[in-house]
C-alpha atoms as a PDB file:
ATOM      1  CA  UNK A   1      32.128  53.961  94.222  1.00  0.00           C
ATOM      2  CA  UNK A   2      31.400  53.786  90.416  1.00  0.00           C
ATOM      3  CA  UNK A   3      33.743  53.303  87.462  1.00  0.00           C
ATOM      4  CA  UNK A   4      35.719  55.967  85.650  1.00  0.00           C
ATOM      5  CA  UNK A   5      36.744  56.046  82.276  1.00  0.00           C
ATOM      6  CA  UNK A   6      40.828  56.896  82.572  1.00  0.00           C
ATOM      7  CA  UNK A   7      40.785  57.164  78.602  1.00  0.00           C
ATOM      8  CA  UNK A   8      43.126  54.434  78.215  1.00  0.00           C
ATOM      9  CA  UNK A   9      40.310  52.852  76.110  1.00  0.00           C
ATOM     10  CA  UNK A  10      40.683  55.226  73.400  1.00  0.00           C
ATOM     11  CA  UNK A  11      40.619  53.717  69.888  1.00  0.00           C
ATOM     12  CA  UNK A  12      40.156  55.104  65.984  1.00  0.00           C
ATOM     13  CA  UNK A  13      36.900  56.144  65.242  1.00  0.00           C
ATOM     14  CA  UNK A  14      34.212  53.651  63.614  1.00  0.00           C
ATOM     15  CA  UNK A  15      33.893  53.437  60.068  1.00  0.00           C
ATOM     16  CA  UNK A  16      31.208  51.493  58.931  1.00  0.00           C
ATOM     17  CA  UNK A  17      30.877  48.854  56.085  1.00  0.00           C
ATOM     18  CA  UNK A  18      28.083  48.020  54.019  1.00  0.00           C
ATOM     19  CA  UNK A  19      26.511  44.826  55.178  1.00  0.00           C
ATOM     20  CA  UNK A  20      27.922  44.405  58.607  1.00  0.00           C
ATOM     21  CA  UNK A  21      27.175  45.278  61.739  1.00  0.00           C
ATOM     22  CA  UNK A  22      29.976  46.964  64.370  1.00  0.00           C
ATOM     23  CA  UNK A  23      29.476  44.156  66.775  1.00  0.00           C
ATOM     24  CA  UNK A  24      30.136  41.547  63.586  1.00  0.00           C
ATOM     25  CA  UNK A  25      33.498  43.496  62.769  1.00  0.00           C
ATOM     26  CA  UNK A  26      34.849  43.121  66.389  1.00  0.00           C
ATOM     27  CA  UNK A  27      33.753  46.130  67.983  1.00  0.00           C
ATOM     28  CA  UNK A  28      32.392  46.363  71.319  1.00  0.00           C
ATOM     29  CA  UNK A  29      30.248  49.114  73.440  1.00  0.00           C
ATOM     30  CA  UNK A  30      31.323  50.369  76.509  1.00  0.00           C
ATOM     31  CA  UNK A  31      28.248  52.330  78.551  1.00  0.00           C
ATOM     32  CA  UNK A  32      30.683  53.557  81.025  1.00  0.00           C
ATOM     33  CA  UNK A  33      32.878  55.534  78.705  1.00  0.00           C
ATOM     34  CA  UNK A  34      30.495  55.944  76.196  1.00  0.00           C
ATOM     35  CA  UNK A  35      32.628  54.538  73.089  1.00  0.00           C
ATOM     36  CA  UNK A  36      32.881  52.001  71.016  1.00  0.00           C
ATOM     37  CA  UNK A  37      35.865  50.368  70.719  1.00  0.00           C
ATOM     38  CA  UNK A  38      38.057  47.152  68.948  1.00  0.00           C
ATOM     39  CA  UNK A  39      38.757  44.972  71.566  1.00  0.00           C
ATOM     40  CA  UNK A  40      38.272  41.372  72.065  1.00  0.00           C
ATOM     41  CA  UNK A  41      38.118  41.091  75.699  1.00  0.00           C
ATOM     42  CA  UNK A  42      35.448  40.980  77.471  1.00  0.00           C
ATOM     43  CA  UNK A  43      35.895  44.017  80.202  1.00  0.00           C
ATOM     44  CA  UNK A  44      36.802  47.226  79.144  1.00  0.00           C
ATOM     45  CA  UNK A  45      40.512  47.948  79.507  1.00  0.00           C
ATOM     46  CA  UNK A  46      40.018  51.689  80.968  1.00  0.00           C
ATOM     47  CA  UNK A  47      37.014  51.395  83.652  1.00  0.00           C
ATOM     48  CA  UNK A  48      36.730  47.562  83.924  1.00  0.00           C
ATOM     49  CA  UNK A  49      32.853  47.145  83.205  1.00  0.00           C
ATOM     50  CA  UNK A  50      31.536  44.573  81.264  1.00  0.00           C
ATOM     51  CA  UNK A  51      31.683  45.205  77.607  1.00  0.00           C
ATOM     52  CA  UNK A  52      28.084  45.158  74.925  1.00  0.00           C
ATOM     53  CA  UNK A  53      29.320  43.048  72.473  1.00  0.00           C
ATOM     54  CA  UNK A  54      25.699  42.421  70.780  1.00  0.00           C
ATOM     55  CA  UNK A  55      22.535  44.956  69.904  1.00  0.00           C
ATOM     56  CA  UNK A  56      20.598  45.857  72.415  1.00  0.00           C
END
């Protein structure tokens, strides 16, 4: 059985700032969903998989 995204992980856009990185501002990448989102836990709160917090 594989993970769903139930859209309860549905955040603002990114805006990006010069000199930084997402991952440096708090953002994380869930594969799963397919978003990027602010959230500083480690599993994503809509489909439980592990969140990318660093480049790949």
């Amino acid at each position: 059985m594989t993970a769903k995204c139930s859209g309860a992980c549905a955040s603002p856009p990114f805006r990006k700032r010069s000199n930084t990185t997402p991952y440096g501002d708090g953002w994380r990448y869930c594969k799963q969903c397919d978003r990027a989102i602010n959230y500083s836990g480690l599993y994503c709160p809509c489909c439980r998989l592990r969140l990318r917090a660093r480049a790949r």
